[in-house]
Each structure stands twice: as C-alpha cells, then as structure tokens.
C-alpha atoms as a PDB file:
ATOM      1  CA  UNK A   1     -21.930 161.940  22.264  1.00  0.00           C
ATOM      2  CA  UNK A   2     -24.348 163.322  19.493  1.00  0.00           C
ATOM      3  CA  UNK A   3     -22.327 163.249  16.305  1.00  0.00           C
ATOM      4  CA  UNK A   4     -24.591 166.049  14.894  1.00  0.00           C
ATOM      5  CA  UNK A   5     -22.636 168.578  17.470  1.00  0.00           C
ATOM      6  CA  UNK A   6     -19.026 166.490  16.907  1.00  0.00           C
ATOM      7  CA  UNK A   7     -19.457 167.341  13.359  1.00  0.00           C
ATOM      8  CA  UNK A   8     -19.740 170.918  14.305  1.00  0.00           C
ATOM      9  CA  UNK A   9     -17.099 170.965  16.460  1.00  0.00           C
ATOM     10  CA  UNK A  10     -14.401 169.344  14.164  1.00  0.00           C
ATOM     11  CA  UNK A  11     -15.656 172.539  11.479  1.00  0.00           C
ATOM     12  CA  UNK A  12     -15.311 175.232  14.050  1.00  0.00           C
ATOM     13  CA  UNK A  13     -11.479 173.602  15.151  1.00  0.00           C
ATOM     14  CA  UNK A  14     -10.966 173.459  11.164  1.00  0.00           C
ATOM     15  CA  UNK A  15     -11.753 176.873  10.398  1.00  0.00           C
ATOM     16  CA  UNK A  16     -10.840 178.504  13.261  1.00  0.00           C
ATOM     17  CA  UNK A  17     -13.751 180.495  13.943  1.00  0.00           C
ATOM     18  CA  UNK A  18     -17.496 180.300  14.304  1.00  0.00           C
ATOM     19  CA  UNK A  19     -19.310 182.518  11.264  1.00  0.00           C
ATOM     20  CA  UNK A  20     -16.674 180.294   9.096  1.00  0.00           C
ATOM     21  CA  UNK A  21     -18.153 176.885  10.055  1.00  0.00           C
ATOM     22  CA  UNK A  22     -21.566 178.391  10.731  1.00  0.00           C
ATOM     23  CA  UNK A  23     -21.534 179.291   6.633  1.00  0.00           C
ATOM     24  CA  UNK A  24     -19.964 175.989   5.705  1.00  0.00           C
ATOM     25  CA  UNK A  25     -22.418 174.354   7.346  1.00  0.00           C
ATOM     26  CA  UNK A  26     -25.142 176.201   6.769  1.00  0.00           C
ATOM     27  CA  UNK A  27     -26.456 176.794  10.082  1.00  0.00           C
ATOM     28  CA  UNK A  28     -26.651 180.619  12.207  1.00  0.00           C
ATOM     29  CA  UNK A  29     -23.497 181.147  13.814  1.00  0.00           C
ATOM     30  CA  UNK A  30     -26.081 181.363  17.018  1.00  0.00           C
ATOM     31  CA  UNK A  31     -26.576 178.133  16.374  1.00  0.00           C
ATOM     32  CA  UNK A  32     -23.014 176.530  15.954  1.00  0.00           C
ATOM     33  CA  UNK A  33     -21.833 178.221  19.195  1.00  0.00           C
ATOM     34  CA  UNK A  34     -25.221 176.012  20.916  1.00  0.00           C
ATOM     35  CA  UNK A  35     -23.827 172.819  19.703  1.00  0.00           C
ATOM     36  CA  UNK A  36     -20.029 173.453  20.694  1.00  0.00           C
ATOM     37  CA  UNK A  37     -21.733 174.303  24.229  1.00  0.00           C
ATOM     38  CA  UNK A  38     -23.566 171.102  24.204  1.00  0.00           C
ATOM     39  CA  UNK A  39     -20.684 169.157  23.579  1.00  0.00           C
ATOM     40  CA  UNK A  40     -19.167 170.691  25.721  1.00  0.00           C
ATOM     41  CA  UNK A  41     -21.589 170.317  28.801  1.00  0.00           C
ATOM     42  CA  UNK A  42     -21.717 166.824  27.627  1.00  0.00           C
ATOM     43  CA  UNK A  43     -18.349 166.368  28.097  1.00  0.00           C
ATOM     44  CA  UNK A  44     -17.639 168.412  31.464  1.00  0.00           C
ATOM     45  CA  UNK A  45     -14.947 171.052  29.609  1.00  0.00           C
ATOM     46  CA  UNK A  46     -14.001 173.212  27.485  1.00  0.00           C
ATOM     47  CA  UNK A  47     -13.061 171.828  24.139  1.00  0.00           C
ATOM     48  CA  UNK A  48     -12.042 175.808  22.170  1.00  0.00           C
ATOM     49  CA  UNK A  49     -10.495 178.819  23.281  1.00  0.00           C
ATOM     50  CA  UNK A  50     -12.798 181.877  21.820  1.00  0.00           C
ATOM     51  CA  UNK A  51     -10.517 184.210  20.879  1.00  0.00           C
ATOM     52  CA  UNK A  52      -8.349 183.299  19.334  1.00  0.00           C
ATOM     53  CA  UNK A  53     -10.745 179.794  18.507  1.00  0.00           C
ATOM     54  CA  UNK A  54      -8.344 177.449  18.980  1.00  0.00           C
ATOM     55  CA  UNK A  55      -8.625 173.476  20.115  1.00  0.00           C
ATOM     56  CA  UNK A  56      -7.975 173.298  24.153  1.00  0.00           C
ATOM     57  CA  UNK A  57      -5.770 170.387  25.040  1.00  0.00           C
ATOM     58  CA  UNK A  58      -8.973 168.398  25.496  1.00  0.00           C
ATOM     59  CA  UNK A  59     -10.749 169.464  22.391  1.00  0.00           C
ATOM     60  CA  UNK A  60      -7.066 168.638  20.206  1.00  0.00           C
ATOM     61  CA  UNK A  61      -7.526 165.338  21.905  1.00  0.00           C
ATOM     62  CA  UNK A  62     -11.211 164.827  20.957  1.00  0.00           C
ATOM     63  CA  UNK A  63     -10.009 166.031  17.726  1.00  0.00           C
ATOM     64  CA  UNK A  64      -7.857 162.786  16.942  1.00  0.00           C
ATOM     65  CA  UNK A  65     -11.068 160.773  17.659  1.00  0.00           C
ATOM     66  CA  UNK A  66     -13.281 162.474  15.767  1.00  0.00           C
ATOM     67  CA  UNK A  67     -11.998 161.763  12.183  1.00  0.00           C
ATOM     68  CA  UNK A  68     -12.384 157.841  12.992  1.00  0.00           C
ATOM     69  CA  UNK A  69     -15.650 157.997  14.104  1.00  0.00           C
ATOM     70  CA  UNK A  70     -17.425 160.030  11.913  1.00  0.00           C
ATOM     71  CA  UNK A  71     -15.966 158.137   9.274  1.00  0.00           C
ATOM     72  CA  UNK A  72     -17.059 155.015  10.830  1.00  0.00           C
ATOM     73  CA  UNK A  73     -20.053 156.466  10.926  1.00  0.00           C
ATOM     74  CA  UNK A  74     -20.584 157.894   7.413  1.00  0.00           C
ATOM     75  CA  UNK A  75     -19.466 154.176   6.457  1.00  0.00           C
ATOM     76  CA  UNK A  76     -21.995 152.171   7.888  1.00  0.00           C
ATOM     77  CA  UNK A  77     -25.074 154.574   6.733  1.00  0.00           C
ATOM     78  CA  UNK A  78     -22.861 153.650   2.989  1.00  0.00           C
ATOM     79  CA  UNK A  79     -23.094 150.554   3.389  1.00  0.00           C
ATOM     80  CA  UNK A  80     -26.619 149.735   4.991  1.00  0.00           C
ATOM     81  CA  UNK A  81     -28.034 152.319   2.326  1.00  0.00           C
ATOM     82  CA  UNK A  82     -26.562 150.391  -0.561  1.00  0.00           C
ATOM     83  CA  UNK A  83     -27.667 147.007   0.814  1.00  0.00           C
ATOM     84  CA  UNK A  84     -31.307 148.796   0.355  1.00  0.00           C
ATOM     85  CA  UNK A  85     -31.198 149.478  -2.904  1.00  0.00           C
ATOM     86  CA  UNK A  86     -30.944 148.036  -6.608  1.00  0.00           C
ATOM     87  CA  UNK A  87     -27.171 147.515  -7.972  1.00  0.00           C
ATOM     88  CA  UNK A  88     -26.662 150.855 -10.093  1.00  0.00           C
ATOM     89  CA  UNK A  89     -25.781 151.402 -14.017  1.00  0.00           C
ATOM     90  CA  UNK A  90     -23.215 153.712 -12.893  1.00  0.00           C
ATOM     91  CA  UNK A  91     -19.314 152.353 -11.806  1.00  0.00           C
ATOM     92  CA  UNK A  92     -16.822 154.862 -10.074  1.00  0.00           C
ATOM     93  CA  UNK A  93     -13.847 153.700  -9.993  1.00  0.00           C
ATOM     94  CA  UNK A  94     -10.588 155.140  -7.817  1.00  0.00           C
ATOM     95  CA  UNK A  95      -7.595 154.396  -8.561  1.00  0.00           C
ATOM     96  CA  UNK A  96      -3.567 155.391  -7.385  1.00  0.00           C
ATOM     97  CA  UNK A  97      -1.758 156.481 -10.014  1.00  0.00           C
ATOM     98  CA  UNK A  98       0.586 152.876 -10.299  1.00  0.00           C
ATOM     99  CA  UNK A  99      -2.554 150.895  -9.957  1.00  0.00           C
ATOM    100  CA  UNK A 100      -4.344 152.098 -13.240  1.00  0.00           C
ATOM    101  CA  UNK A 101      -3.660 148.855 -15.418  1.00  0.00           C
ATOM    102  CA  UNK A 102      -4.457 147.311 -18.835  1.00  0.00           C
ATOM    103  CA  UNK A 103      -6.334 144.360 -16.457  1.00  0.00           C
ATOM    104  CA  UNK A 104      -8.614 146.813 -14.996  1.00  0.00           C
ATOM    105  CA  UNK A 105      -9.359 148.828 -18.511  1.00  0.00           C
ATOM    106  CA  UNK A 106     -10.235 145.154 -19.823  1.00  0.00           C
ATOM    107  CA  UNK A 107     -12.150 144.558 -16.928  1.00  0.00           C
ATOM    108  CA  UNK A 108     -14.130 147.903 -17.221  1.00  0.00           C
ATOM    109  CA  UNK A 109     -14.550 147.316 -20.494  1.00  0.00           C
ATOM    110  CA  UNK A 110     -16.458 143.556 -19.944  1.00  0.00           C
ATOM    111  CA  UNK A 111     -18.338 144.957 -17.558  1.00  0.00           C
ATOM    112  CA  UNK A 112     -20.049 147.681 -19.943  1.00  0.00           C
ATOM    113  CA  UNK A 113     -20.004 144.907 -22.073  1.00  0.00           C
ATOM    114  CA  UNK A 114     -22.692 142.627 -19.874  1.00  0.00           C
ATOM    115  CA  UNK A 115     -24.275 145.937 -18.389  1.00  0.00           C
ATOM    116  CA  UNK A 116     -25.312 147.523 -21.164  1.00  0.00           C
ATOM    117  CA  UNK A 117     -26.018 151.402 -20.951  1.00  0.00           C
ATOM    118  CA  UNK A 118     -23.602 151.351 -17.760  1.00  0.00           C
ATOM    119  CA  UNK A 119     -21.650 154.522 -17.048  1.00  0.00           C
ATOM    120  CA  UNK A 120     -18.363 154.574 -15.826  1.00  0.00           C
ATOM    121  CA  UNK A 121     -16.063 156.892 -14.051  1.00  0.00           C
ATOM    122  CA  UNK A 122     -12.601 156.403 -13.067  1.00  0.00           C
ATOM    123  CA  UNK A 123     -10.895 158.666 -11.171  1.00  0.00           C
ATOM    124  CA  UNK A 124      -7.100 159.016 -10.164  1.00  0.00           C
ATOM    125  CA  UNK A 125      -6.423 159.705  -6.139  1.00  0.00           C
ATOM    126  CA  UNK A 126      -4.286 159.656  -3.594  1.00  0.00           C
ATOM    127  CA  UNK A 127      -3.782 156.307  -1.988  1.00  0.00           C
ATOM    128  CA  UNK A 128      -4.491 157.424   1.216  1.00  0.00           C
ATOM    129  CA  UNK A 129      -8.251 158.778   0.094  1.00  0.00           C
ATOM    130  CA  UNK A 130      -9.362 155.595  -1.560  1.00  0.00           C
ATOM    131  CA  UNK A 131      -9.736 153.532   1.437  1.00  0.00           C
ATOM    132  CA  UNK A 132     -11.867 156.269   3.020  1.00  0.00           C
ATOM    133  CA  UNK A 133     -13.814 156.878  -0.114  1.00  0.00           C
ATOM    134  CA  UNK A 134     -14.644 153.530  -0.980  1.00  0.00           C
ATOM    135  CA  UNK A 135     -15.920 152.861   2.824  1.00  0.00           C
ATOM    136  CA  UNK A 136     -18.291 156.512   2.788  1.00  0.00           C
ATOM    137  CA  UNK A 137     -19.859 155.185  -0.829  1.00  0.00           C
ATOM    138  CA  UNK A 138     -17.962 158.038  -2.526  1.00  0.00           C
ATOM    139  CA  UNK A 139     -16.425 154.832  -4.697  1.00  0.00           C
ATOM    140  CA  UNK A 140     -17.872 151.888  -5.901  1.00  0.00           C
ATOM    141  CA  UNK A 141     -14.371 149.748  -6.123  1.00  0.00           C
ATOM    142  CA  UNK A 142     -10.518 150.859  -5.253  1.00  0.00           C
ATOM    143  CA  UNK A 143      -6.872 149.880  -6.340  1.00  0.00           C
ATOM    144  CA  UNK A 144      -4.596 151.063  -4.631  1.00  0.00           C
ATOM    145  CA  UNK A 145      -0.562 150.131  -4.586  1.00  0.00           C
ATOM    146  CA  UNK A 146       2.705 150.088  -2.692  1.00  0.00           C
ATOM    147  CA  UNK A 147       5.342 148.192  -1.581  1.00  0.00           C
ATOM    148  CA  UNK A 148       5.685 145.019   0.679  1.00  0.00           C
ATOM    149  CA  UNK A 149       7.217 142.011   1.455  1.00  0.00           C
ATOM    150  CA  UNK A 150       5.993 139.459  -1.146  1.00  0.00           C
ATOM    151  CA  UNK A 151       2.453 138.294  -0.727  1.00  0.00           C
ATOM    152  CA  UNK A 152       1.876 140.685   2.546  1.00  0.00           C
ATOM    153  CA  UNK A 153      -0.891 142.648   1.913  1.00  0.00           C
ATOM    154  CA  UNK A 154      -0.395 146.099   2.269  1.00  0.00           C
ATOM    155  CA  UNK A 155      -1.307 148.341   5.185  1.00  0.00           C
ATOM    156  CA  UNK A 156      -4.216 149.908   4.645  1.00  0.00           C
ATOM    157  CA  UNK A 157      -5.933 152.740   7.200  1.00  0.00           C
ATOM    158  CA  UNK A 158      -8.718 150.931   9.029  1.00  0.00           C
ATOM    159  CA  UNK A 159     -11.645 152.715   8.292  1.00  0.00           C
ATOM    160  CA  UNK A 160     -14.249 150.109   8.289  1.00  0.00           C
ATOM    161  CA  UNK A 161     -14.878 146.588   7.359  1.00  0.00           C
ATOM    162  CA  UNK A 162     -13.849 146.612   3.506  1.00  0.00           C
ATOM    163  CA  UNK A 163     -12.933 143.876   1.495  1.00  0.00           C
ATOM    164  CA  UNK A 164      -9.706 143.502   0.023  1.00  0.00           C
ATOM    165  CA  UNK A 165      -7.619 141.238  -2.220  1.00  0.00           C
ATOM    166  CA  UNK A 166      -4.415 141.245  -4.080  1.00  0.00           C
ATOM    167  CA  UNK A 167      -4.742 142.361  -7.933  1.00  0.00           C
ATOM    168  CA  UNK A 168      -1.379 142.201  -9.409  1.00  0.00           C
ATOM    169  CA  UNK A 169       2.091 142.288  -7.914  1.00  0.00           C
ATOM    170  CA  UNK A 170       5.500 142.661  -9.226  1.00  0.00           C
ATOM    171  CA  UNK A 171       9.667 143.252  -8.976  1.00  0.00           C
ATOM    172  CA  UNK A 172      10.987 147.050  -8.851  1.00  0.00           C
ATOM    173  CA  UNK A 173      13.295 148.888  -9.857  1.00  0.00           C
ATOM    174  CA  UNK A 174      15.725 152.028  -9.838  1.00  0.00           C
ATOM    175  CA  UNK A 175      15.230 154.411 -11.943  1.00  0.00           C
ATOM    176  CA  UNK A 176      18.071 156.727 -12.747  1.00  0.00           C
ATOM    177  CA  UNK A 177      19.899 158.009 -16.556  1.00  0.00           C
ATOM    178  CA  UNK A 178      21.109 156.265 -18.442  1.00  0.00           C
ATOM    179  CA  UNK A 179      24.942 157.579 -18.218  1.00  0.00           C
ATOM    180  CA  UNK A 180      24.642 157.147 -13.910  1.00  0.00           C
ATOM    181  CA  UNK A 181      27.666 154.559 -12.573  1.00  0.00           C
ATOM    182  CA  UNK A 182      25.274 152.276 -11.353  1.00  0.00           C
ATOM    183  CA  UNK A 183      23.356 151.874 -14.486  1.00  0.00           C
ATOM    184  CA  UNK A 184      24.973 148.931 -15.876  1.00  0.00           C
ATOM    185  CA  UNK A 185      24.733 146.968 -12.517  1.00  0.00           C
ATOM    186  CA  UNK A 186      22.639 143.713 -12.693  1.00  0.00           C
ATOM    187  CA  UNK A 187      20.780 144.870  -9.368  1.00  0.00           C
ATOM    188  CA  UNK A 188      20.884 147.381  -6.340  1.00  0.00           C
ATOM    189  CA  UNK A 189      20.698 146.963  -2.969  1.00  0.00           C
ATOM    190  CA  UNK A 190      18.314 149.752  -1.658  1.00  0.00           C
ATOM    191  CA  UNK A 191      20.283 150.298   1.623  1.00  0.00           C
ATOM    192  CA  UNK A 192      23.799 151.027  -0.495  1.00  0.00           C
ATOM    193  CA  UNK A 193      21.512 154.227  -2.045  1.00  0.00           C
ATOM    194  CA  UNK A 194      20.417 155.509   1.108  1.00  0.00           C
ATOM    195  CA  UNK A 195      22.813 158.268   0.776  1.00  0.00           C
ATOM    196  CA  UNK A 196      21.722 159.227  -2.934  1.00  0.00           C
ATOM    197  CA  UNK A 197      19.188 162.102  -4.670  1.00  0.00           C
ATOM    198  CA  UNK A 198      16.003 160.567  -4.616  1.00  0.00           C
ATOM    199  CA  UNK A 199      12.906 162.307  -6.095  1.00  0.00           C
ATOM    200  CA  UNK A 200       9.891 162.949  -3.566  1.00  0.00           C
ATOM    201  CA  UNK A 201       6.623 161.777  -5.579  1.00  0.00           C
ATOM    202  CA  UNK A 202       4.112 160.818  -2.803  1.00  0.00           C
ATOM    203  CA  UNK A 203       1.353 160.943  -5.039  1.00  0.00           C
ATOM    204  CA  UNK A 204       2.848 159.041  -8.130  1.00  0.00           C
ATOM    205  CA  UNK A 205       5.953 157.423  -6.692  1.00  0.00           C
ATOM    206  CA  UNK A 206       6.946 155.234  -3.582  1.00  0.00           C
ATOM    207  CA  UNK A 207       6.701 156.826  -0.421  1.00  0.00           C
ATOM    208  CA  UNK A 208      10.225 158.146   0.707  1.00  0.00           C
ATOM    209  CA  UNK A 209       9.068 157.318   4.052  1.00  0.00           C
ATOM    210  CA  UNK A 210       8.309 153.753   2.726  1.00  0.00           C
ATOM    211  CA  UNK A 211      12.015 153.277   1.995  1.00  0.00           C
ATOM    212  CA  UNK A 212      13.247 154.520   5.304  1.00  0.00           C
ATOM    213  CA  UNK A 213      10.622 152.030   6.895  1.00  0.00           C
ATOM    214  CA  UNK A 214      12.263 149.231   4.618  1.00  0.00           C
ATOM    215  CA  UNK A 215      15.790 149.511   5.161  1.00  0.00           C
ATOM    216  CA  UNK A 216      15.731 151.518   8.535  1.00  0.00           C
ATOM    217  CA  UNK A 217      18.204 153.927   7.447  1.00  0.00           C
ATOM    218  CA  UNK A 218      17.901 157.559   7.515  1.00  0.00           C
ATOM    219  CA  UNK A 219      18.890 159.032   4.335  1.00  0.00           C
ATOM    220  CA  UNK A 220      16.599 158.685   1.036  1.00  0.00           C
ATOM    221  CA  UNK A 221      17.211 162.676   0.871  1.00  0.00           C
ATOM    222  CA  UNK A 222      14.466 164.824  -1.480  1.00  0.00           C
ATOM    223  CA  UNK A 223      16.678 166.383  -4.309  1.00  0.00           C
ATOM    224  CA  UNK A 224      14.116 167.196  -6.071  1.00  0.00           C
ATOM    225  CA  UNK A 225       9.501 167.481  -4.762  1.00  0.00           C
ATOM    226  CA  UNK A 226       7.176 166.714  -7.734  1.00  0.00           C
ATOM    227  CA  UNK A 227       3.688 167.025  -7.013  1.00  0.00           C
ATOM    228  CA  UNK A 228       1.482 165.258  -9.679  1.00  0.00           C
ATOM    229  CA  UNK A 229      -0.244 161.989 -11.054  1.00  0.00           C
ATOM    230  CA  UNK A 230       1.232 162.000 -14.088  1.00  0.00           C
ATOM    231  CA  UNK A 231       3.900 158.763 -14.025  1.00  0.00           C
ATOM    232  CA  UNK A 232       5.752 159.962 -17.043  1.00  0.00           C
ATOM    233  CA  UNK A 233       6.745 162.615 -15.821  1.00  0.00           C
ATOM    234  CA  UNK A 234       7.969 160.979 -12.783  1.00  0.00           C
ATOM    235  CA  UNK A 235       9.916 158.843 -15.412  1.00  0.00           C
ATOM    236  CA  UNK A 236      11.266 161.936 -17.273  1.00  0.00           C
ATOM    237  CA  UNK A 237      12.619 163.734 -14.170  1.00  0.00           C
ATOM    238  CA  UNK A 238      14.190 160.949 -13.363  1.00  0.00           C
ATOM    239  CA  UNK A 239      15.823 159.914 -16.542  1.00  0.00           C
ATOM    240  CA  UNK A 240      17.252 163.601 -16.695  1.00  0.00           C
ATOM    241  CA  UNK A 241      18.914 162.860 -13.511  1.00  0.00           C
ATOM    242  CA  UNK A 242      16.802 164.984 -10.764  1.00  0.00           C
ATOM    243  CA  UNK A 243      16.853 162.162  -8.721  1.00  0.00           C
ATOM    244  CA  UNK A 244      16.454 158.696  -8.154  1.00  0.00           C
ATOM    245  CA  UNK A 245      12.992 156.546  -8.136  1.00  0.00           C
ATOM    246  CA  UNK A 246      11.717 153.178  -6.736  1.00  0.00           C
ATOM    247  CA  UNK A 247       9.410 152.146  -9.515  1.00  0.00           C
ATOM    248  CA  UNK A 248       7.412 148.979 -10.483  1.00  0.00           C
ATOM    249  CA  UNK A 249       9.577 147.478 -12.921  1.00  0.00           C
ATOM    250  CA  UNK A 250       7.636 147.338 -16.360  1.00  0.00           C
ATOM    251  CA  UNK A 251       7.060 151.271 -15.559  1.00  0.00           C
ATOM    252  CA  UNK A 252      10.666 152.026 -14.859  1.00  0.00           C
ATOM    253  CA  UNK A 253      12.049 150.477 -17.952  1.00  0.00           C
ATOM    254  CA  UNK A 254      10.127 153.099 -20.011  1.00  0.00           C
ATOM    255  CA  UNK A 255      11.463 155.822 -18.753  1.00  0.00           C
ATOM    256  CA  UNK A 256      13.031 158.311 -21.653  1.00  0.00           C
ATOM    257  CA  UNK A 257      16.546 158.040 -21.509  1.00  0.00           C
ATOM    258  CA  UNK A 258      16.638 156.460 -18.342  1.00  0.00           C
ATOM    259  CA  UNK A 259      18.090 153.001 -17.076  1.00  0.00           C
ATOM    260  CA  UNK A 260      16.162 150.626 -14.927  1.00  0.00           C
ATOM    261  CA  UNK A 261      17.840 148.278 -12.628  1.00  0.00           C
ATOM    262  CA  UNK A 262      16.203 145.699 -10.795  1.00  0.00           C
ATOM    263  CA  UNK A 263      16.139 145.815  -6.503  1.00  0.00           C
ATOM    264  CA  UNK A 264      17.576 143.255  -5.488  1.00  0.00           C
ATOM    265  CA  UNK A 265      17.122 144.000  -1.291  1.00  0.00           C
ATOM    266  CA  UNK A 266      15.669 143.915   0.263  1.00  0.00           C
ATOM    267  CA  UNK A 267      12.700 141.150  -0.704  1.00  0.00           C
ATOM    268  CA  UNK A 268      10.206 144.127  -1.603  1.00  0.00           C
ATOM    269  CA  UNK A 269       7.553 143.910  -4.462  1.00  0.00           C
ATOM    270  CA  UNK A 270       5.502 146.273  -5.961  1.00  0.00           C
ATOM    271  CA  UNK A 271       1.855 145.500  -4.679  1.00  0.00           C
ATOM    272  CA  UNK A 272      -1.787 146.805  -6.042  1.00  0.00           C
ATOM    273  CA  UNK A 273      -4.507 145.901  -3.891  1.00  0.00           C
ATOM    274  CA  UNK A 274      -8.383 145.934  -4.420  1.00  0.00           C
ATOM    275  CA  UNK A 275     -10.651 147.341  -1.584  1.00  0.00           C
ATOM    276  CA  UNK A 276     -14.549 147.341  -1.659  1.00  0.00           C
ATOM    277  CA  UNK A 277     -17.270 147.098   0.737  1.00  0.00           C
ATOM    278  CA  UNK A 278     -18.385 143.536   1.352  1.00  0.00           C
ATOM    279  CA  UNK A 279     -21.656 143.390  -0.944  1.00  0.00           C
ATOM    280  CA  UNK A 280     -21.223 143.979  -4.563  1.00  0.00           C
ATOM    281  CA  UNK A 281     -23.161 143.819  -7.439  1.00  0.00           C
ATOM    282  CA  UNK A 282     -23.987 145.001 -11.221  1.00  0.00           C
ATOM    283  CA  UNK A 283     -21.231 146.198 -13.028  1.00  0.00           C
ATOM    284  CA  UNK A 284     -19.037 146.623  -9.694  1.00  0.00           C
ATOM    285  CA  UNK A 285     -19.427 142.847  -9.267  1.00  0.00           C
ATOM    286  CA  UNK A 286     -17.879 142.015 -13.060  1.00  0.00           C
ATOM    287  CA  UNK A 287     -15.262 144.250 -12.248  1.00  0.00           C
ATOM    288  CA  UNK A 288     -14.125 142.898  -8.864  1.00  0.00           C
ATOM    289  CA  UNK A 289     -13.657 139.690 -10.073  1.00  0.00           C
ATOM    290  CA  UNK A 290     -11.753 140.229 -13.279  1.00  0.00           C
ATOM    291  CA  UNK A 291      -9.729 142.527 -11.736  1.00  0.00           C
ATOM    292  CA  UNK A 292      -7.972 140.442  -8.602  1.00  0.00           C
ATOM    293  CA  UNK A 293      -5.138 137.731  -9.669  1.00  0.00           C
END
C-alpha cells in the first residue's frame, strides 16, 4: 500500500470532497481522484462514495488504520533523520498544563546554561498530542501527567518506540469552596462523590472519564465545561463552587477561596511522565536528565 495515495485518501475522507484535499495538498484535483483510484485498485474496492464523498464501510475501516501508520511512519523518518544530524541549539519543549513545573524551568534553565546561545521553546498541549508530537520530531522532549495507581506508569497512546520515565508524582485532592460540607473532612473517598457537580476540564484538569475508569461508577456529572490551559482558572471556578475538581495536591491548595481535601480512595496519585525518542543529545540531553526523579 503506497502511503503517498493513503495520505490522499485520509484528506479526501477529511474534507469530504476532492477540490478540498486537492488544494490542501497541493496537487490538481485530476490528480487526487488518480490516487484514490489507485488505492483503490490496489485494494479490490471502493473505499468513497462520490457524491456525496463519503468513507464506504471499507474505506471507514481503512480509515482507523491509517492514522497509526502514517504516524508510524512520519516517526521513523523523525527519528532516523535526527540520528543523521548534529544535536541542535534549539529545545522545544511540550508540556500538559499540570506538568509545567519549577524542576523543569530549573532544568531549562541549566541547560541554556551549558549550551550557550541555545533557544528554547516551550509550548503548552494537550496530553493526548505530545506523545504524537514528540515521536513525528515536532518536539524535542514531553511531560505529560495524569492519574494512576502509585508507581504505574501512565497509559500512553503507542505511537512508536519513545522513551519514557517518571518525573515527579504526588497525592490529590478535591477541590471545592471553602463553605462546602465536606470541606472540613480530613479526606474523601472519590466513589462517595460520584453523585456530585464536577467541573469538565479535559485540557487542564483530570479526565472525567479517568474517574469513572477509577471507581467504576457512573456519575462524575459535568456541571459546569471549561475549555482552557489556564490552571487558575480551573482553581477559581472551582473555589466559587461551579463544580468539583480532582487536582494534584500542592495545586489544589491554592485555589482562591477554595478548600482542598486530600483523596483518600482509592490509591490514585497524580503522575507526570517524560517521553522522548530514544537518542538524545545537546541541550535536550541536560534536560532529560534533570528533569526525571
């Protein structure tokens, strides 16, 4: 299967139509409706509907395929073209938005320190998109963060051979304000607040979906969708009683206003992970190895 005409094909199936992936691509649309017929000829049926252009039951299967392997793909050329060539003055950086840490500005920092001249970029993502980016090149080093079982790593995508090890890890806790009932507990049981408001933060916060997983109950109920990085925020909406948050616990406790009490079950920590392609070097190298516990 020539990946050249798989990457056209996923485009066409994205945009749902043939001039739209022929411009994104920048090839004729003449030529974009070649390579879906090529695939498809390769693979003995159709893969789109024309009109409307729409996956066929085959081509929504190929679909779910696709992703992996051209990502596999676009990893290894990464990682072979970096094993050709010099370590780089220049550092990027991605990082979740409960991974960003005083250890890894310090780290940063000594790096620029024995690299002089080095140029650094850090950049704030989703956790799912690091993995990803640091396996296509897009990112020199990762942290990323959630929650697991102490010392389990945590379950990251597999999208090629990367490198990971723990950086920090730590106890949680509830965030809610400061006048709630269960503020002046010593500890909460994260099953007994299945049935409470909870804030939905994906991108700042823990997973909602996370908690289900943990306690294999079905509440953990969205009173309240934020969409941002910004963690103070998360701690203000909280602390104003929007809804509840699962926090690492030196975050939670400064929330404005708010209370913090510790989890108590189940055994769940707050992990941050590194993740970086197996050769490093340069300032990526000074980094790596301040950075991990």
């Amino acid at each position: 299967m020539d990946p050249h005409l798989l990457r056209t094909f996923v485009a066409v199936a994205r945009c749902r139509s043939f001039s739209a992936a022929a411009r994104e691509l920048g090839f004729t649309q003449s030529a974009v409706s070649q390579h879906i017929a090529a695939l498809e000829a390769d693979l003995r049926t159709a893969l789109l509907t024309r009109r409307p252009v729409e996956p066929t039951p085959a081509g929504a299967r190929l679909l779910e395929h696709a992703g992996p392997l051209l990502l596999r793909l676009d990893a290894a050329r990464a990682e072979i073209a970096s094993l050709a060539s010099a370590p780089t003055a220049e550092l990027v950086v991605g990082v979740s938005p409960l991974a960003l840490t005083a250890r890894l500005a310090a780290a940063v920092a000594e790096a620029e320190r024995r690299h002089p001249g080095t140029g650094t970029t850090v950049r704030i993502l989703d956790r799912a998109e690091i993995p990803a980016a640091v396996a296509t090149g897009g990112l020199d080093l990762g942290l990323t963060d959630g929650v697991a079982a102490p010392s389990d790593p945590l379950p990251l995508p597999d999208v090629a051979p990367l490198t990971t090890a723990a950086a920090a890890q730590s106890p949680l806790a509830v965030v809610l304000p400061d006048g709630h009932p269960l503020a002046r507990r010593s500890g909460l049981r994260l099953s007994d607040l299945a049935d409470a408001r909870w804030l939905d933060a994906p991108e700042c916060g823990i997973p909602l979906a996370r908690l289900r997983a943990a306690t294999g109950a079905r509440g953990f109920r969205p009173a309240f969708r934020y969409d941002g990085t910004d963690v103070r925020g998360l701690l203000t909406l909280a602390a104003a009683g929007h809804g509840l948050a699962l926090l690492p616990r030196a975050v939670a406790e400064q929330a404005p206003g708010g209370a913090a009490v510790p989890l108590v079950a189940p055994r769940l920590v707050h992990r941050i992970e590194l993740v970086h392609r197996a050769v490093l070097g340069g300032p990526a190298a000074v980094v790596a190895a301040l950075a991990v516990d």
